[in-house]
C-alpha atoms as a PDB file:
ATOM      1  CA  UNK A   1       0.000   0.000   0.000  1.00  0.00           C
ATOM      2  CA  UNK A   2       3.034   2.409   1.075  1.00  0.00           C
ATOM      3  CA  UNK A   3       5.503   0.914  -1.846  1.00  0.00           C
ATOM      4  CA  UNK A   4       4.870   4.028  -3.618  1.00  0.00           C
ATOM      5  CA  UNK A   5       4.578   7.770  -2.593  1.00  0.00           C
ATOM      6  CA  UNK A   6       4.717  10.569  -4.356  1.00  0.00           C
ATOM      7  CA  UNK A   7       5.073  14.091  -3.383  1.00  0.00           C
ATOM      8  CA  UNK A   8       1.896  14.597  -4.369  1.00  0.00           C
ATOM      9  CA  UNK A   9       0.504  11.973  -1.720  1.00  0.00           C
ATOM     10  CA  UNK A  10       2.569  13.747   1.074  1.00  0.00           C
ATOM     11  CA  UNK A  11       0.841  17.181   0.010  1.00  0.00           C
ATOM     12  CA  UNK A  12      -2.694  15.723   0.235  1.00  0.00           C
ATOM     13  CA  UNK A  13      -1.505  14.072   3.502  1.00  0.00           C
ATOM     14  CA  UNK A  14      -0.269  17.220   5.121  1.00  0.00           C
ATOM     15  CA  UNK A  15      -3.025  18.974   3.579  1.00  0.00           C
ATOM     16  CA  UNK A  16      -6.209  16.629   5.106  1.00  0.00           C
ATOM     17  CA  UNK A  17      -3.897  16.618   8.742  1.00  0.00           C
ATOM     18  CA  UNK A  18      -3.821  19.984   8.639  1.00  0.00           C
ATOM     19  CA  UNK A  19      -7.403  20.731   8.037  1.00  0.00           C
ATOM     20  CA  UNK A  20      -8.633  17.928  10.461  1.00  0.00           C
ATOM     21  CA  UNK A  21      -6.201  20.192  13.334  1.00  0.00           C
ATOM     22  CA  UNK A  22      -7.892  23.111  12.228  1.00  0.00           C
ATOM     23  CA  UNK A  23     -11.362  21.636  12.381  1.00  0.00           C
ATOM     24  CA  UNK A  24     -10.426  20.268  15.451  1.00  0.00           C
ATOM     25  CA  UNK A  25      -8.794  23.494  16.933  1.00  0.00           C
ATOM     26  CA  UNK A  26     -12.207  25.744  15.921  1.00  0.00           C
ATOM     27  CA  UNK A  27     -14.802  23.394  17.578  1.00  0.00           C
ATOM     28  CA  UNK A  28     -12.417  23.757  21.215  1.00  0.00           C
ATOM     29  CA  UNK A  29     -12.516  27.255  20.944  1.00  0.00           C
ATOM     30  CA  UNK A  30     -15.880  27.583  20.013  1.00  0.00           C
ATOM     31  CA  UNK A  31     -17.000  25.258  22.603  1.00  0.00           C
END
């Protein structure tokens, strides 16, 4: 499954962890 990454899997990868932290983040400081 992991034999092959690109650098366009590792953006995508940061990209949906990042968003996720940020989703995350908003609904503790809304809460």
């Amino acid at each position: 499954m992991f034999g092959k990454v690109t650098k366009t899997d590792v953006f995508y990868l940061v990209a949906f962890t990042l968003a996720l932290g940020f989703l995350y983040f908003s609904m503790i400081t809304s809460a």
